[in-house]
PDB file of N, CA and C in Angstrom:
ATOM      1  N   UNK A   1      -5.155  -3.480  -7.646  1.00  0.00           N
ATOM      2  CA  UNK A   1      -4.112  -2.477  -7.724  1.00  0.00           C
ATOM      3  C   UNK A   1      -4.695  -1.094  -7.993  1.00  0.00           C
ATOM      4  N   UNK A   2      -5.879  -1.038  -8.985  1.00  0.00           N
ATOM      5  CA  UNK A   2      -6.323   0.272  -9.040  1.00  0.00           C
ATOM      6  C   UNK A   2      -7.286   0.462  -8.046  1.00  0.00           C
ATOM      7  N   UNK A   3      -7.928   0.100  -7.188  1.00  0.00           N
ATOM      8  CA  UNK A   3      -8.136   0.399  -6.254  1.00  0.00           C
ATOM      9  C   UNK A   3      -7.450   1.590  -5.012  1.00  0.00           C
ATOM     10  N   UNK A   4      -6.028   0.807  -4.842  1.00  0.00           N
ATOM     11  CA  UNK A   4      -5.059   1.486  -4.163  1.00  0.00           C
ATOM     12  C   UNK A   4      -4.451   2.501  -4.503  1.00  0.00           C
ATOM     13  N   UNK A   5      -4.661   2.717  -6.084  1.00  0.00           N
ATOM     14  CA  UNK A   5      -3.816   3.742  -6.734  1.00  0.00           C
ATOM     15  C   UNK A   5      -4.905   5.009  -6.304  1.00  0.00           C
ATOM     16  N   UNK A   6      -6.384   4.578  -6.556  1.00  0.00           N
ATOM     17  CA  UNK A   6      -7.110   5.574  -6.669  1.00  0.00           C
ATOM     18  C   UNK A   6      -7.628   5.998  -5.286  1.00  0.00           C
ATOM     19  N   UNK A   7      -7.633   4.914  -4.142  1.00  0.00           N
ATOM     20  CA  UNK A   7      -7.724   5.427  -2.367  1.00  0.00           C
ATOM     21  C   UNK A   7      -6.645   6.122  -2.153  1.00  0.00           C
ATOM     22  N   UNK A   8      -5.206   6.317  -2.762  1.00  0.00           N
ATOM     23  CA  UNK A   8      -4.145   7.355  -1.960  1.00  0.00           C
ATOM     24  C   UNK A   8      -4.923   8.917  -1.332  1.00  0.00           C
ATOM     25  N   UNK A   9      -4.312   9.087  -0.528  1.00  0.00           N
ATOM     26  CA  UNK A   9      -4.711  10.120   0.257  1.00  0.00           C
ATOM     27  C   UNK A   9      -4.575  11.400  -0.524  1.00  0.00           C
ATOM     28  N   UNK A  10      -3.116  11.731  -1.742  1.00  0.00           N
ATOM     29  CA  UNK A  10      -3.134  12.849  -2.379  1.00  0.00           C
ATOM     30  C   UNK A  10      -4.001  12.437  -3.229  1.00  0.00           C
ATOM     31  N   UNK A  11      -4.500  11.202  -4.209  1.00  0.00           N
ATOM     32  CA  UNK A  11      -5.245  11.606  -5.259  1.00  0.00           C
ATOM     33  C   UNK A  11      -6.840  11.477  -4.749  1.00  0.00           C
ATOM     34  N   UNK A  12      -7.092  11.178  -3.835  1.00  0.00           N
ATOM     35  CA  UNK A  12      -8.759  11.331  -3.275  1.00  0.00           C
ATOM     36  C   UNK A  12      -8.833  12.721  -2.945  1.00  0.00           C
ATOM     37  N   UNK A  13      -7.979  13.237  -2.351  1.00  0.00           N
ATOM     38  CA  UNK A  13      -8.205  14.944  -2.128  1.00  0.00           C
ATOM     39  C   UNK A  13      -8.550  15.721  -3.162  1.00  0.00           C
ATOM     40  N   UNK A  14      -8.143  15.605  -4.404  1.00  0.00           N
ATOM     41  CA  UNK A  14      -7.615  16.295  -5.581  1.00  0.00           C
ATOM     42  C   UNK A  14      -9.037  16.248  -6.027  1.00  0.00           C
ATOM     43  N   UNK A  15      -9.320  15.013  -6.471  1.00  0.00           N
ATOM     44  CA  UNK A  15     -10.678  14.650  -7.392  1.00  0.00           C
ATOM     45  C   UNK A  15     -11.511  13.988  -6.838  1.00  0.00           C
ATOM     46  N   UNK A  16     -13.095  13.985  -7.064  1.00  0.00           N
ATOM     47  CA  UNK A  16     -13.889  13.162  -6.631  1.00  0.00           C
ATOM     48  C   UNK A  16     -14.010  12.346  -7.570  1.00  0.00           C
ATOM     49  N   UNK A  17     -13.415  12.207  -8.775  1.00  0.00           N
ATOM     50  CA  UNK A  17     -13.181  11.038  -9.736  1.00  0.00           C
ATOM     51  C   UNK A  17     -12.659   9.668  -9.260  1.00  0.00           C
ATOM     52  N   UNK A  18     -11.509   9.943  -8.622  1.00  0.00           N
ATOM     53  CA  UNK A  18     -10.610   9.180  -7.461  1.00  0.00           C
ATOM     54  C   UNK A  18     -12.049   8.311  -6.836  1.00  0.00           C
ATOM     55  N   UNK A  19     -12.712   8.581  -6.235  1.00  0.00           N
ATOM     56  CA  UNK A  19     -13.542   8.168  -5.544  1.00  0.00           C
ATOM     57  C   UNK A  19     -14.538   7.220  -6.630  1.00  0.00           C
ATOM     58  N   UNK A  20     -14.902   7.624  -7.511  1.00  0.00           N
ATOM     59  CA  UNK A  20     -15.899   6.583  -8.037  1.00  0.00           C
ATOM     60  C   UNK A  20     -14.638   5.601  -8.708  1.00  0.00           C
ATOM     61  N   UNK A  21     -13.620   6.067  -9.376  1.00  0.00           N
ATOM     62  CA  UNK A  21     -12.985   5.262  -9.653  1.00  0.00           C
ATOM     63  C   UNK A  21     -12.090   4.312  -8.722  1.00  0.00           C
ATOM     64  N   UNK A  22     -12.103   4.507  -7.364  1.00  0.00           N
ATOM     65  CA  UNK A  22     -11.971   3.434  -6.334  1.00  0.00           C
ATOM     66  C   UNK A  22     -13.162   2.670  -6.431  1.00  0.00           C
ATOM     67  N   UNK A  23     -14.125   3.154  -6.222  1.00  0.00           N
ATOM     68  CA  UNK A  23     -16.054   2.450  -5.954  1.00  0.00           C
ATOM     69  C   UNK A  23     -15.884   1.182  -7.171  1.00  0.00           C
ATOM     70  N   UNK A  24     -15.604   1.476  -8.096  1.00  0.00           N
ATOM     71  CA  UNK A  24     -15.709   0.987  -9.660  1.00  0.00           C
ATOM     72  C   UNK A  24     -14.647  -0.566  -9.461  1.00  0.00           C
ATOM     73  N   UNK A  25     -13.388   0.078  -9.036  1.00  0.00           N
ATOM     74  CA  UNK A  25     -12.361  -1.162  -8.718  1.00  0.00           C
ATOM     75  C   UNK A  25     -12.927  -2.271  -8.129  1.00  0.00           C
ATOM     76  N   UNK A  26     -13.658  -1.656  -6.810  1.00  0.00           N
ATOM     77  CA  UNK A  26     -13.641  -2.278  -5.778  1.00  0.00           C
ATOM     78  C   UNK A  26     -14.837  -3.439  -6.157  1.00  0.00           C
ATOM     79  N   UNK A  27     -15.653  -2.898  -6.424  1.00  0.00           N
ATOM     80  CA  UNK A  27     -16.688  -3.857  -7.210  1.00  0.00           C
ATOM     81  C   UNK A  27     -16.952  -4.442  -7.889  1.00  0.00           C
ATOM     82  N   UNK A  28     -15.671  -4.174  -9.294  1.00  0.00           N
ATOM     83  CA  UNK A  28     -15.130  -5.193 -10.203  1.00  0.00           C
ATOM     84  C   UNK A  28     -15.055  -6.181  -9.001  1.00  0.00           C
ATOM     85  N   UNK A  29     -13.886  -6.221  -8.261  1.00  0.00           N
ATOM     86  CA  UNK A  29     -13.014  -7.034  -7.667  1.00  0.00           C
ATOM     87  C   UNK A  29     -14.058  -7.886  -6.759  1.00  0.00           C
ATOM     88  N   UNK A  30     -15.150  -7.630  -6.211  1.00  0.00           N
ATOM     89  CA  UNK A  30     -16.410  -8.574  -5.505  1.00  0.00           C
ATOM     90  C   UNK A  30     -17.046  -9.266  -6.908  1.00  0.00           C
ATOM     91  N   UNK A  31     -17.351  -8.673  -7.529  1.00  0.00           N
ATOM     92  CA  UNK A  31     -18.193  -9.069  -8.988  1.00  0.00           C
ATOM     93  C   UNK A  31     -17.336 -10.393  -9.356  1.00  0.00           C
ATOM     94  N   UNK A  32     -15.695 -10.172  -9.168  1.00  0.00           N
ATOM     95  CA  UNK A  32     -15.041 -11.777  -9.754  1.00  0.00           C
ATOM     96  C   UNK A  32     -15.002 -12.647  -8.674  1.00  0.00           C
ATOM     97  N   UNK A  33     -14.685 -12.360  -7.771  1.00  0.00           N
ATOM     98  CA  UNK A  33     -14.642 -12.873  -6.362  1.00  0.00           C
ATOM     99  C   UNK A  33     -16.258 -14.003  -6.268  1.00  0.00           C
ATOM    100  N   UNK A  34     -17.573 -12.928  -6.462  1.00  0.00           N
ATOM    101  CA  UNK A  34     -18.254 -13.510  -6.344  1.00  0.00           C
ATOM    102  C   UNK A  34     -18.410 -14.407  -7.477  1.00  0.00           C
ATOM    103  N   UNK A  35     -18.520 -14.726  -8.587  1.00  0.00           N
ATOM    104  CA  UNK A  35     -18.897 -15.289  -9.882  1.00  0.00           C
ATOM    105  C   UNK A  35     -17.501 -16.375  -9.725  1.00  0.00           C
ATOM    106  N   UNK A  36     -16.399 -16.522  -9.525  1.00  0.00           N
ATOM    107  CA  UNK A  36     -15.590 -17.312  -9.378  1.00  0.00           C
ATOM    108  C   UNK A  36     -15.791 -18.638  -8.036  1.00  0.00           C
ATOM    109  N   UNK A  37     -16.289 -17.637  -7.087  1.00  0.00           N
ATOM    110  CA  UNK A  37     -16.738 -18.717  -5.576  1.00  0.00           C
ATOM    111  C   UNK A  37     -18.119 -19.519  -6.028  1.00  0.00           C
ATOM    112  N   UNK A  38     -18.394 -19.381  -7.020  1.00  0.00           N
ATOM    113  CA  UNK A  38     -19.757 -19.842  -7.289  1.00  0.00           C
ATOM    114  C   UNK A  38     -19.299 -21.421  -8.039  1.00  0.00           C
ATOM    115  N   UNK A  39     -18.043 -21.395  -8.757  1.00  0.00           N
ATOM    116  CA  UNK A  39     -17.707 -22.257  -9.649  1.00  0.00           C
ATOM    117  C   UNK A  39     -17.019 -23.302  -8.558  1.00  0.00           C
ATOM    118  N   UNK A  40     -16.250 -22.537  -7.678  1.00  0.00           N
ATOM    119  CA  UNK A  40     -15.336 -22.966  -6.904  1.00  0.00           C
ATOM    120  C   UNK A  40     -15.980 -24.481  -5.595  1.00  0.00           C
ATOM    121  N   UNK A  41     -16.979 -23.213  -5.079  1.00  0.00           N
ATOM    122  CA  UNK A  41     -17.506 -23.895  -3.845  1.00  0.00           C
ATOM    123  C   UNK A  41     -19.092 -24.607  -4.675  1.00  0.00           C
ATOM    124  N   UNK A  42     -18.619 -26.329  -4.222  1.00  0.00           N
ATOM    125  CA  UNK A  42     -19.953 -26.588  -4.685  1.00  0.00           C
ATOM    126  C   UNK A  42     -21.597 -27.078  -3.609  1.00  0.00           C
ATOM    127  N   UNK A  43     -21.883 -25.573  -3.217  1.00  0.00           N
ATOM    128  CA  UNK A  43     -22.743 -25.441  -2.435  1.00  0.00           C
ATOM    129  C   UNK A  43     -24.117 -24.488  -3.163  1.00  0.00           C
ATOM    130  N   UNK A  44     -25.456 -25.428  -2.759  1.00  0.00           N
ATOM    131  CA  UNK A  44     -26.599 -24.906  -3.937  1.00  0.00           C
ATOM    132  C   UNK A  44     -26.768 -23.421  -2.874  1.00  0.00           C
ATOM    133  N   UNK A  45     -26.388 -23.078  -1.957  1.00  0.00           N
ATOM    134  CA  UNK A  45     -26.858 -21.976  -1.153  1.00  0.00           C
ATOM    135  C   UNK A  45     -26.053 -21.335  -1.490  1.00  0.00           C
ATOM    136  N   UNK A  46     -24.933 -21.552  -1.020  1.00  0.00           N
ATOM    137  CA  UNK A  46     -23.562 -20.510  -1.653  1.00  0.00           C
ATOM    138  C   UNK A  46     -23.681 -20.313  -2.991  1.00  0.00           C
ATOM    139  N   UNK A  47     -24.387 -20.890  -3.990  1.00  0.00           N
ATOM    140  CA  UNK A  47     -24.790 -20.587  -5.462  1.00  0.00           C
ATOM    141  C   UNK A  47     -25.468 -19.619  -5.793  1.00  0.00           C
ATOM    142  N   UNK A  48     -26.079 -19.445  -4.877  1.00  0.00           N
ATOM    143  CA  UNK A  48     -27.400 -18.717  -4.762  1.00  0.00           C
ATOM    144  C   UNK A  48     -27.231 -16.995  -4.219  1.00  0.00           C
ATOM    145  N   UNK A  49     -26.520 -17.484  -2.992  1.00  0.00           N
ATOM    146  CA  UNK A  49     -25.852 -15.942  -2.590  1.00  0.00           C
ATOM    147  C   UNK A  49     -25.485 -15.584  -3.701  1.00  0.00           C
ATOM    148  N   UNK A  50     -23.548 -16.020  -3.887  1.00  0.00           N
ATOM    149  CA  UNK A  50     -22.574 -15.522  -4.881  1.00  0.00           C
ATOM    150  C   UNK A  50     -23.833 -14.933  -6.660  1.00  0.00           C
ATOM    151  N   UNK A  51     -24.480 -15.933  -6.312  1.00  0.00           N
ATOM    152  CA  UNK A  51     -25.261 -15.411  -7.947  1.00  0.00           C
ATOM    153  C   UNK A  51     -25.856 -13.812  -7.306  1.00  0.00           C
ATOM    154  N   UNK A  52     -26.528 -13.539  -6.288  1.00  0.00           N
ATOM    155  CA  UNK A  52     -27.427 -12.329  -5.645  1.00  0.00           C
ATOM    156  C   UNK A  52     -26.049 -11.365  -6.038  1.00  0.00           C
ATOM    157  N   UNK A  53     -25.128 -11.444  -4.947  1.00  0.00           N
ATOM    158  CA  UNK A  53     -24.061 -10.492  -5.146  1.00  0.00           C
ATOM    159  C   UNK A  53     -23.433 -10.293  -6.587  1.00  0.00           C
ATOM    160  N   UNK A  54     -23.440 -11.137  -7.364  1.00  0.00           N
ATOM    161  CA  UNK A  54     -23.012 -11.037  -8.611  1.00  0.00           C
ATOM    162  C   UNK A  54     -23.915  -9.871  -9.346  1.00  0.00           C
ATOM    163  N   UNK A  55     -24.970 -10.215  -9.257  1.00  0.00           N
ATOM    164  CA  UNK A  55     -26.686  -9.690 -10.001  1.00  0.00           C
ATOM    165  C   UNK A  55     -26.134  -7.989  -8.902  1.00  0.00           C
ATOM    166  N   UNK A  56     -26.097  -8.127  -7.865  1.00  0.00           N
ATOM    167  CA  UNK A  56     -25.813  -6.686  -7.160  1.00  0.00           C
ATOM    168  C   UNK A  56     -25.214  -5.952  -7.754  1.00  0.00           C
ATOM    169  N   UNK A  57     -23.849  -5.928  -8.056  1.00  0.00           N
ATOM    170  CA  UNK A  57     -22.388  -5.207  -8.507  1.00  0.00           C
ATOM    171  C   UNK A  57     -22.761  -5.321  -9.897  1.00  0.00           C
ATOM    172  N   UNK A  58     -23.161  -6.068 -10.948  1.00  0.00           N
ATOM    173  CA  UNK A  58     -23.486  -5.459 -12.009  1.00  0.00           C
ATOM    174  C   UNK A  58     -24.425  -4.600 -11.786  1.00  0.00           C
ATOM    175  N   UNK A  59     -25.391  -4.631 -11.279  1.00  0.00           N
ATOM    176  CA  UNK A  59     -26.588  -3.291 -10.977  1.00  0.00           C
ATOM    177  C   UNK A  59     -25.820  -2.184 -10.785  1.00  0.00           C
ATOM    178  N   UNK A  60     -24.512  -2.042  -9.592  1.00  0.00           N
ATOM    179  CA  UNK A  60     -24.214  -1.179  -8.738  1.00  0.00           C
ATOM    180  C   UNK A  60     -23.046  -0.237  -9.997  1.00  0.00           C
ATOM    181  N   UNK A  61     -22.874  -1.443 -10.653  1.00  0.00           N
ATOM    182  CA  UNK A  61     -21.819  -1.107 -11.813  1.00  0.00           C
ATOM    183  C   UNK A  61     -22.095   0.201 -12.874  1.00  0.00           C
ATOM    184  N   UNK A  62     -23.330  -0.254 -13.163  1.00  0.00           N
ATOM    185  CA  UNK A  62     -24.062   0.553 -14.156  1.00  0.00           C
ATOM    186  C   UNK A  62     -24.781   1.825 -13.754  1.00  0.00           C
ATOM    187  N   UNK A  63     -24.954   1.798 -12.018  1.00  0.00           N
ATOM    188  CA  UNK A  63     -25.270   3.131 -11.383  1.00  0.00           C
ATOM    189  C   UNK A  63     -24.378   4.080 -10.950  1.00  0.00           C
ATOM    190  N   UNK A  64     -22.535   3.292 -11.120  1.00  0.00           N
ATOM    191  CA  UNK A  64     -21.462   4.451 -10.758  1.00  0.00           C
ATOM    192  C   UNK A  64     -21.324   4.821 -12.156  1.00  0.00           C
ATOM    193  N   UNK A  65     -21.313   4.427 -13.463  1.00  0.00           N
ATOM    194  CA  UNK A  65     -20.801   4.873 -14.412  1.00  0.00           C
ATOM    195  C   UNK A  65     -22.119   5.802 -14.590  1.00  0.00           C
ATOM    196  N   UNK A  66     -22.931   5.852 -14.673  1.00  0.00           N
ATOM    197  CA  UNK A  66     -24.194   6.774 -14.353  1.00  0.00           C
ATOM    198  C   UNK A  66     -24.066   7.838 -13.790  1.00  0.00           C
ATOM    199  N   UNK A  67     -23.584   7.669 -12.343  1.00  0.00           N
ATOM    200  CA  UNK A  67     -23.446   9.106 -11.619  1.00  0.00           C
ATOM    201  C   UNK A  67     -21.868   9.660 -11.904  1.00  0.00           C
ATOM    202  N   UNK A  68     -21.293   9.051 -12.637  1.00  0.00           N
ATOM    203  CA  UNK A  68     -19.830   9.690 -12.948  1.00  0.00           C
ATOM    204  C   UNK A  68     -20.100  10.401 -14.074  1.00  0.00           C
ATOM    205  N   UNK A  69     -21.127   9.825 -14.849  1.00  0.00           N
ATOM    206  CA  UNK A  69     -20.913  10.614 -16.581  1.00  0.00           C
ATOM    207  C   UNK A  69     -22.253  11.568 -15.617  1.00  0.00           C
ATOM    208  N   UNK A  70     -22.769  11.696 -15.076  1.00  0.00           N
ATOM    209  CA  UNK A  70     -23.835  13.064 -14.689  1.00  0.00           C
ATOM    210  C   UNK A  70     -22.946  14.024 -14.276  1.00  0.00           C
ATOM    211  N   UNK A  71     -21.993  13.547 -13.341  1.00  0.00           N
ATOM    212  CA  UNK A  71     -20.788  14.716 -12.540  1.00  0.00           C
ATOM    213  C   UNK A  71     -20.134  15.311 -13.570  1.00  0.00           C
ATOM    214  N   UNK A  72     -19.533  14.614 -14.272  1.00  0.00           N
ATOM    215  CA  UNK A  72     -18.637  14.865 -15.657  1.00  0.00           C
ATOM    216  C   UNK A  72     -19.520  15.799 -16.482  1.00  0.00           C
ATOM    217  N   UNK A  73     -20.915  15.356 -16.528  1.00  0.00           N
ATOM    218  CA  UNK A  73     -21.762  16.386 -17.600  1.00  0.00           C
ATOM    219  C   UNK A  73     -21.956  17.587 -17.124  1.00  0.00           C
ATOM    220  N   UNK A  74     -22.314  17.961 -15.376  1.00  0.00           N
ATOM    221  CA  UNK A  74     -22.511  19.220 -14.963  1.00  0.00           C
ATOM    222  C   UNK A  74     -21.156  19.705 -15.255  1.00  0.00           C
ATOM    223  N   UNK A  75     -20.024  19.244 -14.608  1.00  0.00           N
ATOM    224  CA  UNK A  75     -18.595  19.809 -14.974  1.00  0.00           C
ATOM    225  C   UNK A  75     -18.132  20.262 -15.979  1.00  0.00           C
ATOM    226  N   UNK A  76     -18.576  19.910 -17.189  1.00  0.00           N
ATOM    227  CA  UNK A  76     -18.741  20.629 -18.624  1.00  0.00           C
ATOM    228  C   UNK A  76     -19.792  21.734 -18.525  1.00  0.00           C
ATOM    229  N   UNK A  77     -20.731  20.728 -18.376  1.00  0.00           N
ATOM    230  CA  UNK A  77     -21.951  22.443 -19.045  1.00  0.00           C
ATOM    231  C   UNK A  77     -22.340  23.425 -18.185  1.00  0.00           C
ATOM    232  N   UNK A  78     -21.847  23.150 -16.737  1.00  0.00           N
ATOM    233  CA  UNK A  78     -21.748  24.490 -15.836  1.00  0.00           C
ATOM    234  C   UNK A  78     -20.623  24.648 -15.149  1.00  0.00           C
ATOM    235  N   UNK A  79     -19.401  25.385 -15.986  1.00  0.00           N
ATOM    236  CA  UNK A  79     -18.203  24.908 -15.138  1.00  0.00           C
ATOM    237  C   UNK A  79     -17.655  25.761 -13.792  1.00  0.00           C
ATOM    238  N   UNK A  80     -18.740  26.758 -14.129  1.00  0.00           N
ATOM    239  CA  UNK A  80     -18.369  27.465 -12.779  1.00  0.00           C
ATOM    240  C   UNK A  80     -18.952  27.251 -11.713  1.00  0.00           C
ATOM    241  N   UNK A  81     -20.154  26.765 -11.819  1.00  0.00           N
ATOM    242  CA  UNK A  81     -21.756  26.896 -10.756  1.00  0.00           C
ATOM    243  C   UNK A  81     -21.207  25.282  -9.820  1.00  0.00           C
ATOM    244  N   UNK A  82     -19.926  24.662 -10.291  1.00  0.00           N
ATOM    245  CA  UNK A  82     -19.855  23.308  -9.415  1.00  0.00           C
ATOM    246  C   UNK A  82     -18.761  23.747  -8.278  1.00  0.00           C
ATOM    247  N   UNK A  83     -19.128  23.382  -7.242  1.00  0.00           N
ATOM    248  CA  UNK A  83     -18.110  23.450  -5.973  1.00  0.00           C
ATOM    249  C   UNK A  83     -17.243  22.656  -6.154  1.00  0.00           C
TER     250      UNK A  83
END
């Protein structure tokens, strides 16, 4: 659902916040997807993927909240010098 709230067309225009906070949804939502198909389907290959993609989106997780608090930090400490 927050996904959709945060792809609308007026609030992606507005903010590029919108945007990581779609990125963020969306990858929660593979992160359970994957870690749930792992329990689900009992295949040692499909174990193996779903675990890779799992191990991915936490990586990918910790590199949007990263580049959101950097955006957020220039946006404070240079508030004019940002386009």
């Amino acid at each position: 659902m927050s996904a959709i709230v945060w792809l609308r067309r007026h609030v992606t225009s507005e903010s590029q916040s919108a945007i990581y906070f779609a990125a963020l949804a969306i990858n929660d939502l593979v992160y359970i997807g994957a870690s749930a198909s792992r329990y689900i389907v009992n295949d040692r290959w499909w174990s193996l993927i779903s675990y890779g993609i799992s191990w991915s989106t936490a990586i990918l997780e910790a590199l949007l909240v990263l580049s959101f608090s950097v955006v957020r930090f220039i946006a404070i400490r240079r508030p004019l010098q940002v386009c």
